[in-house]
Protein backbone atom coordinates (compact mmCIF):
# COMPACT_ATOMS: atom_id res chain seq x y z
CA UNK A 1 0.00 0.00 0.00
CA UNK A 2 1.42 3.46 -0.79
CA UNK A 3 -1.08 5.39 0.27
CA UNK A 4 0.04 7.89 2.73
CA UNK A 5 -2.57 8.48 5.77
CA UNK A 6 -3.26 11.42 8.01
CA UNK A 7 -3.20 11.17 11.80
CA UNK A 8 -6.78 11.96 11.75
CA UNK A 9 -7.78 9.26 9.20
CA UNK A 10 -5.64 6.77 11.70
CA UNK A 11 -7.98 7.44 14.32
CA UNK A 12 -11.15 7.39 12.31
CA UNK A 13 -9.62 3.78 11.21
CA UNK A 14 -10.12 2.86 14.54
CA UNK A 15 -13.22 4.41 15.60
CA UNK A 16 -14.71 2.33 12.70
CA UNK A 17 -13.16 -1.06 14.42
CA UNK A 18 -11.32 -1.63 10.91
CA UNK A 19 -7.90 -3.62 10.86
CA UNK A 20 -4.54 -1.78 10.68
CA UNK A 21 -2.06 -3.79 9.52
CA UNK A 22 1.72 -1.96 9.50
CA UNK A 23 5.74 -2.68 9.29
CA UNK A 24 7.96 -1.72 11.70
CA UNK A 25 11.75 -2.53 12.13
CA UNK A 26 11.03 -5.83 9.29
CA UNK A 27 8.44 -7.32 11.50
CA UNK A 28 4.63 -7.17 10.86
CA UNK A 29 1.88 -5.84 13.21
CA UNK A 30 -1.65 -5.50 13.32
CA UNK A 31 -4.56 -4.16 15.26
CA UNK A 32 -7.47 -6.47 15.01
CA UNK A 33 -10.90 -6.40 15.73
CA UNK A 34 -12.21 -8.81 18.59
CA UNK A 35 -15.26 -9.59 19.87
CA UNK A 36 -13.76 -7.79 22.98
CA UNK A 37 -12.66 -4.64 21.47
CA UNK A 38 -9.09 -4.98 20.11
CA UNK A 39 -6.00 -7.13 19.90
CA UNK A 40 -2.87 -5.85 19.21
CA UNK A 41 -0.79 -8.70 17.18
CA UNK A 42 2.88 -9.15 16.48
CA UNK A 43 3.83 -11.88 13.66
CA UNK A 44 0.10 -13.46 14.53
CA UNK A 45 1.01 -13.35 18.49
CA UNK A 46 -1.05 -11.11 20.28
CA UNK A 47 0.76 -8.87 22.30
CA UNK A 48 -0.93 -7.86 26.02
CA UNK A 49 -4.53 -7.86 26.76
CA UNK A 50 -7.32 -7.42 24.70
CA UNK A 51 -8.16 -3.71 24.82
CA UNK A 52 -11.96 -2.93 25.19
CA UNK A 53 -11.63 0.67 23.40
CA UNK A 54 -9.76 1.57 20.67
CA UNK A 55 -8.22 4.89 22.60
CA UNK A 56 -6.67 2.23 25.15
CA UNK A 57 -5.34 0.87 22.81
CA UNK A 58 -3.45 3.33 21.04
CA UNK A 59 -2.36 5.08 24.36
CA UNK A 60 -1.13 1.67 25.88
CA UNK A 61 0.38 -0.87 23.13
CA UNK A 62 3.78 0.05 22.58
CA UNK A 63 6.78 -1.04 20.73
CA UNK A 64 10.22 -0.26 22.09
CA UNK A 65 8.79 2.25 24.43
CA UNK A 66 6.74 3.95 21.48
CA UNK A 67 3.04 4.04 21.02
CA UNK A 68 1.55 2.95 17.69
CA UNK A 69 0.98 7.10 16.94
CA UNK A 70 4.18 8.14 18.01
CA UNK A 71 5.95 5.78 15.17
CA UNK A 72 3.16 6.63 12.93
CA UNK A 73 3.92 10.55 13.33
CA UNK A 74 7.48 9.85 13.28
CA UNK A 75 7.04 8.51 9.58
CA UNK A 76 9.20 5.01 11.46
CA UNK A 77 6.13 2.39 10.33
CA UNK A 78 4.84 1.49 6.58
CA UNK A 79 1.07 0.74 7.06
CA UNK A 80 0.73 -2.23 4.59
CA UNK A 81 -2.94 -2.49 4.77
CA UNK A 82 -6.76 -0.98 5.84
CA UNK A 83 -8.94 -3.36 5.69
């Protein structure tokens, strides 16, 4: 995907419970809808709990110390996919 995203579009992503699927540092992540709210997946592993909003998420799954926005401001992640 070469689409290039604004922050705002991120978090409309997310208030719509759609999948983000990104690379960072050669590895691929996801956030994934759940009957629960959201998983946050590594390589298909989920990473920490299920998060019941997406705003929890985003404020507490982190990689190396950075949120999901902070990388995605930082222009450090390629999203790969919307879905």
């Amino acid at each position: 995907m070469s689409e290039k995203f604004t922050y705002e579009e991120m978090l409309q992503f997310f208030r719509e419970h759609r999948e983000v699927e990104f690379v960072y540092n050669n590895k691929l992540y996801a956030f994934l809808s759940h009957k629960d709210g959201f998983a946050f997946v590594c390589e298909n592993k989920t990473q920490g709990p299920i998060y019941t909003t997406y705003e929890e998420m985003i404020k507490e799954s982190k990689i190396n110390g950075k949120t999901f926005l902070e990388l995605f401001k930082n222009d450090e992640l390629i999203i790969t996919a919307v879905l």
